[in-house]
C-alpha atoms as a PDB file:
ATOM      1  CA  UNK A   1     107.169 100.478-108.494  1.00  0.00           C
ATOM      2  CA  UNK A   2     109.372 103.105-107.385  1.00  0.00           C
ATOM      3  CA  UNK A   3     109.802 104.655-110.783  1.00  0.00           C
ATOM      4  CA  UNK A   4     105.852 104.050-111.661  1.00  0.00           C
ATOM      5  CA  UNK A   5     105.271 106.421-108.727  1.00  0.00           C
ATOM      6  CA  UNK A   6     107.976 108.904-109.782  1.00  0.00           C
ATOM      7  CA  UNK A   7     106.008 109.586-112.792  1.00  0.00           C
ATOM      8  CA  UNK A   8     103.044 109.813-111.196  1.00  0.00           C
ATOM      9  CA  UNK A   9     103.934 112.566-109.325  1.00  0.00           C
ATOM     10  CA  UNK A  10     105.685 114.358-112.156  1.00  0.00           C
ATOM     11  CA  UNK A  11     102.860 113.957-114.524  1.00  0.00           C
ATOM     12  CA  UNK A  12     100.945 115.670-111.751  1.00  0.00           C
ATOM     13  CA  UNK A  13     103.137 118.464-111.221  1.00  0.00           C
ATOM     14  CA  UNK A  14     103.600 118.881-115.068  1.00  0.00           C
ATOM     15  CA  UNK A  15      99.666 119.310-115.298  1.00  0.00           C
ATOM     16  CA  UNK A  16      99.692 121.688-112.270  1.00  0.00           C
ATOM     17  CA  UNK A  17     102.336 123.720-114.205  1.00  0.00           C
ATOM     18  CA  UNK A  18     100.795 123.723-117.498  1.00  0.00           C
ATOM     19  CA  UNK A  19      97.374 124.445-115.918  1.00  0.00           C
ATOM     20  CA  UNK A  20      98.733 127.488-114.116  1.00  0.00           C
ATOM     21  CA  UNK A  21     101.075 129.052-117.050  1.00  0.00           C
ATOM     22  CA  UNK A  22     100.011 131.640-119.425  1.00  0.00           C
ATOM     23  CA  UNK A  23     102.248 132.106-121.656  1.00  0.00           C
ATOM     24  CA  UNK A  24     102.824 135.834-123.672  1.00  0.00           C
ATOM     25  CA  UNK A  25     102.334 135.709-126.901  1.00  0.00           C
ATOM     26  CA  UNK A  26     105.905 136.477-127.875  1.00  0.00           C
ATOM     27  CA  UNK A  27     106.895 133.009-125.890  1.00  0.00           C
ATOM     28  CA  UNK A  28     103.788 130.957-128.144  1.00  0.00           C
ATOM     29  CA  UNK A  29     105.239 132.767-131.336  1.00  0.00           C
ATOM     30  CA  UNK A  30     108.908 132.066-130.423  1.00  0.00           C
ATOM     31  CA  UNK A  31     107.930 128.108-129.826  1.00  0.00           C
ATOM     32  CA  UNK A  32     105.632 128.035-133.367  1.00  0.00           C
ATOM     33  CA  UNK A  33     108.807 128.942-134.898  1.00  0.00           C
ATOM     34  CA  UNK A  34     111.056 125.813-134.028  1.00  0.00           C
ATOM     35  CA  UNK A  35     108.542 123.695-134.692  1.00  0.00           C
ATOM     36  CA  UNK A  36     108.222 121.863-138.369  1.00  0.00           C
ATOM     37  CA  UNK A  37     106.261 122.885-141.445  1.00  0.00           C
ATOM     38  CA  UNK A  38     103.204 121.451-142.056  1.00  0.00           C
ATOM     39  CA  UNK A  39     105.159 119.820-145.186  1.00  0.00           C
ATOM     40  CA  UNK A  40     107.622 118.237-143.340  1.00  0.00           C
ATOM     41  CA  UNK A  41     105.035 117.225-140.916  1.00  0.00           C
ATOM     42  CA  UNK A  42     103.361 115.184-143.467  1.00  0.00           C
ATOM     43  CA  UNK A  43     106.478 113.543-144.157  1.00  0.00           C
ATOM     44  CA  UNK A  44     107.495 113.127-140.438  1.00  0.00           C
ATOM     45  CA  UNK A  45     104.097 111.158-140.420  1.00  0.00           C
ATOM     46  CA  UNK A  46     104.464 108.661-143.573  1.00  0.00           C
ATOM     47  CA  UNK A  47     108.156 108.185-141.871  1.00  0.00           C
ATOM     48  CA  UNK A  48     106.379 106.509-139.093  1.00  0.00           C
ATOM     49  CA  UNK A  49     103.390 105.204-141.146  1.00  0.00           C
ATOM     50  CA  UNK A  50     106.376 102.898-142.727  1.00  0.00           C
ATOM     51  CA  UNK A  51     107.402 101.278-139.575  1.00  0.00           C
ATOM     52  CA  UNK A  52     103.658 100.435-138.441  1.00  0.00           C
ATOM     53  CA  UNK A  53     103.531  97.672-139.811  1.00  0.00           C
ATOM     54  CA  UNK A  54     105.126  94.716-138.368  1.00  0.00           C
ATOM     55  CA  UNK A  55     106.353  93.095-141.566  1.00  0.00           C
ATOM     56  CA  UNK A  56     108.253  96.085-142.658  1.00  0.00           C
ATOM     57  CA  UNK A  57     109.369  96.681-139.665  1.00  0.00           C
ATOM     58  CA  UNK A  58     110.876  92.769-139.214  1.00  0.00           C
ATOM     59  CA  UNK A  59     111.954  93.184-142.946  1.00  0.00           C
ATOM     60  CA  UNK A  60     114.145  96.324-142.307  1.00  0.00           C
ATOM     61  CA  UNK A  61     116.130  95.047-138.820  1.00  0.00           C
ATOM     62  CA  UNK A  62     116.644  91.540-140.770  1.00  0.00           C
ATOM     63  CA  UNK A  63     118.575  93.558-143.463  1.00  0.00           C
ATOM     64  CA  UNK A  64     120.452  95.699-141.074  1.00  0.00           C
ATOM     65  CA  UNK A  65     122.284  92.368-140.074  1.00  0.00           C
ATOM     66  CA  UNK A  66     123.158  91.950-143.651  1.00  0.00           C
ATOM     67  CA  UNK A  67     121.904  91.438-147.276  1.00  0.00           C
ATOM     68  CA  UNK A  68     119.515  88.773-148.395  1.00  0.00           C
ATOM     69  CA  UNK A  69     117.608  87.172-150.792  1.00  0.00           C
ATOM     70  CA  UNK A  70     113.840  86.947-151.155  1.00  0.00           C
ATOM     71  CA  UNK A  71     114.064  82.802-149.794  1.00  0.00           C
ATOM     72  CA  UNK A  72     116.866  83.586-146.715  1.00  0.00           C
ATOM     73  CA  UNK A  73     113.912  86.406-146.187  1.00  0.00           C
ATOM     74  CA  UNK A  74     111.458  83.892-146.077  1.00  0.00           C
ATOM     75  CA  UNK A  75     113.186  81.577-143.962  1.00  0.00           C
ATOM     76  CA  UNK A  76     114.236  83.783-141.406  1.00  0.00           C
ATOM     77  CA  UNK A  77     110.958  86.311-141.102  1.00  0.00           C
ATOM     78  CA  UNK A  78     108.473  82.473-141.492  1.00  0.00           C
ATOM     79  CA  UNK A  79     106.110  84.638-144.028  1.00  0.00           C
ATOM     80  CA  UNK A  80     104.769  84.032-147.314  1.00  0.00           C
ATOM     81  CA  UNK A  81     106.894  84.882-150.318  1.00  0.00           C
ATOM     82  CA  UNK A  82     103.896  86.772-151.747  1.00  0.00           C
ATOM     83  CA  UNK A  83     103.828  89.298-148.942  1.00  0.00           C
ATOM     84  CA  UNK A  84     107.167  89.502-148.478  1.00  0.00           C
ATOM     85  CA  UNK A  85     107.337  90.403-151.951  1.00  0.00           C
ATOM     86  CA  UNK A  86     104.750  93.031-151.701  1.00  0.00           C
ATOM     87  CA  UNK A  87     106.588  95.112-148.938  1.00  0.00           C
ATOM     88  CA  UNK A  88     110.043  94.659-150.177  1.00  0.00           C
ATOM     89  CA  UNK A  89     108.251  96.658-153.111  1.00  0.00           C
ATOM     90  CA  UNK A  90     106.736  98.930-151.221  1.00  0.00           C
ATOM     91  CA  UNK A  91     110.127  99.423-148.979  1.00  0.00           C
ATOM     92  CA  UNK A  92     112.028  99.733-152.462  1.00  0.00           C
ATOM     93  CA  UNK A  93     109.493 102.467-153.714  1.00  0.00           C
ATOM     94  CA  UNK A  94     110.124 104.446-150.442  1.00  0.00           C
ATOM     95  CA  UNK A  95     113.892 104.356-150.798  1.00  0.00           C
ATOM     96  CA  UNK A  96     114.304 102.101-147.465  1.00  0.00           C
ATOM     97  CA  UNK A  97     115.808  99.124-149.214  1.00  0.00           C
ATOM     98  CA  UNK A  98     117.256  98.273-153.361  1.00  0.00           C
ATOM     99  CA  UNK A  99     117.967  95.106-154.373  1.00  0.00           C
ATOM    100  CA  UNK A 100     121.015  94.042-156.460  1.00  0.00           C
ATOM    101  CA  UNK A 101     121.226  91.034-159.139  1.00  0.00           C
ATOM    102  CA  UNK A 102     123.809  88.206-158.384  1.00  0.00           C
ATOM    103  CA  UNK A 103     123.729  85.669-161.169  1.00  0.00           C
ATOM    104  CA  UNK A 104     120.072  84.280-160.586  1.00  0.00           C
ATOM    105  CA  UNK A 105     119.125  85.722-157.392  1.00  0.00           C
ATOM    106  CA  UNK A 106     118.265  89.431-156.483  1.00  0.00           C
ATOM    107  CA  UNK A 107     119.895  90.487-153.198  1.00  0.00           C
ATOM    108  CA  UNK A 108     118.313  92.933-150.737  1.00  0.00           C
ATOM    109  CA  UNK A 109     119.749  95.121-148.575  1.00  0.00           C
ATOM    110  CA  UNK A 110     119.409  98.801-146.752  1.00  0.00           C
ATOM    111  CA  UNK A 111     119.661 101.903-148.792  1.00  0.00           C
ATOM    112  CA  UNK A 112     118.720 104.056-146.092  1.00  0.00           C
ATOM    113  CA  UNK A 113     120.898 103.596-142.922  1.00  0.00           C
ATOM    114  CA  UNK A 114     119.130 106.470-141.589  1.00  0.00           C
ATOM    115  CA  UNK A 115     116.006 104.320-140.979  1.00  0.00           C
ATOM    116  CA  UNK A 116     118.379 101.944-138.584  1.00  0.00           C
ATOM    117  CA  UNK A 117     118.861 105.500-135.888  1.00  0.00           C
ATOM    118  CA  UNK A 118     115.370 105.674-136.508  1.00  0.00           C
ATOM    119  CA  UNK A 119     114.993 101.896-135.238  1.00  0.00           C
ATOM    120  CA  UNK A 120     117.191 102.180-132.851  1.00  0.00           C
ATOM    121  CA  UNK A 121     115.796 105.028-131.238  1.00  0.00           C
ATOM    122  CA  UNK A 122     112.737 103.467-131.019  1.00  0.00           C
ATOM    123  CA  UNK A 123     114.482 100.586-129.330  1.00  0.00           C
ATOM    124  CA  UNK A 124     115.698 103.077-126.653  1.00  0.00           C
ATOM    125  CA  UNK A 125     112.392 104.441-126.042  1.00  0.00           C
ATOM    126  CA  UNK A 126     111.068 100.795-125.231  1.00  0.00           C
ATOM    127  CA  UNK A 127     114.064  99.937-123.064  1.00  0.00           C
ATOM    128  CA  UNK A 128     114.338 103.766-121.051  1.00  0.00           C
ATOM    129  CA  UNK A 129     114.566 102.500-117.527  1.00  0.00           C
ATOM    130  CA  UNK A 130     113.364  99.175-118.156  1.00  0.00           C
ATOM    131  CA  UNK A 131     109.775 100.187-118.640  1.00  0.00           C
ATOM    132  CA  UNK A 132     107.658  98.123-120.817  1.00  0.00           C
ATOM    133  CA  UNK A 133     105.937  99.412-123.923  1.00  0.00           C
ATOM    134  CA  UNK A 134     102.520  98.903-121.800  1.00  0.00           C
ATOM    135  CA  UNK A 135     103.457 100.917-119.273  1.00  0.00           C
ATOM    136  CA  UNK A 136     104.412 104.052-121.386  1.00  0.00           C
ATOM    137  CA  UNK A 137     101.224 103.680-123.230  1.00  0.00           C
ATOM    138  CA  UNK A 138      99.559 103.884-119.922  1.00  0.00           C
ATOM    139  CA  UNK A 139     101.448 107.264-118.419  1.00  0.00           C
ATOM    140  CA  UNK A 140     100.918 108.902-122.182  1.00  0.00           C
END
């Protein structure tokens, strides 16, 4: 409750701030320049167009424990081996995951371990100070 109020009062004081600060144009020019291209904007945005959807999303932190095949998949995610399919292609086409043939069965695993900082970062956002997801919707 404590914390809840904390922000509360900060979120206050931030608007205060911002409401009363004009900023030169020098400052708004200096800040335009650290910020990303329009390009890599873009691609920021289908980065985290990827992981909205829960499937991938369950897909990708099932392989960062280790390989699998498309049945362990099944078996451990509880979906349909059609739509598995369908995002493990889509997750292939990105770059996220490649699969590997062993004798009969084609194995799955990560080919971008970047993806896991990004999932684990996300991770840390929900867990900061032991807030809940709904309550950081609420104070955004």
């Amino acid at each position: 409750m404590l914390q809840s109020h904390k922000r509360v009062l900060y979120n206050i004081y931030m608007q205060e701030f911002v409401e009363n600060c004009i900023m030169d144009e020098e400052v708004k020019k200096k800040i335009k320049s650290y910020l990303p291209n329009k390009s890599d904007i873009i691609s920021m945005e289908r980065v985290f167009s990827l992981f909205a959807d829960k499937t991938r999303l369950r897909i990708v932190l099932a392989l960062s424990i280790m390989p699998m095949i498309v049945n362990d998949l099944v078996g451990v995610l509880g979906i349909n081996q059609t739509t598995l399919s369908h995002q493990l292609a889509f997750l292939r086409n990105l770059g996220v995951v490649e699969d590997a043939r062993r004798g009969k069965n084609v194995v799955y695993s990560l080919k971008n371990k970047t993806a896991l900082t990004l999932l684990s970062c996300a991770l840390d956002f929900i867990d900061e100070d032991n807030a809940k997801v709904e309550e950081l919707v609420v104070d955004f």
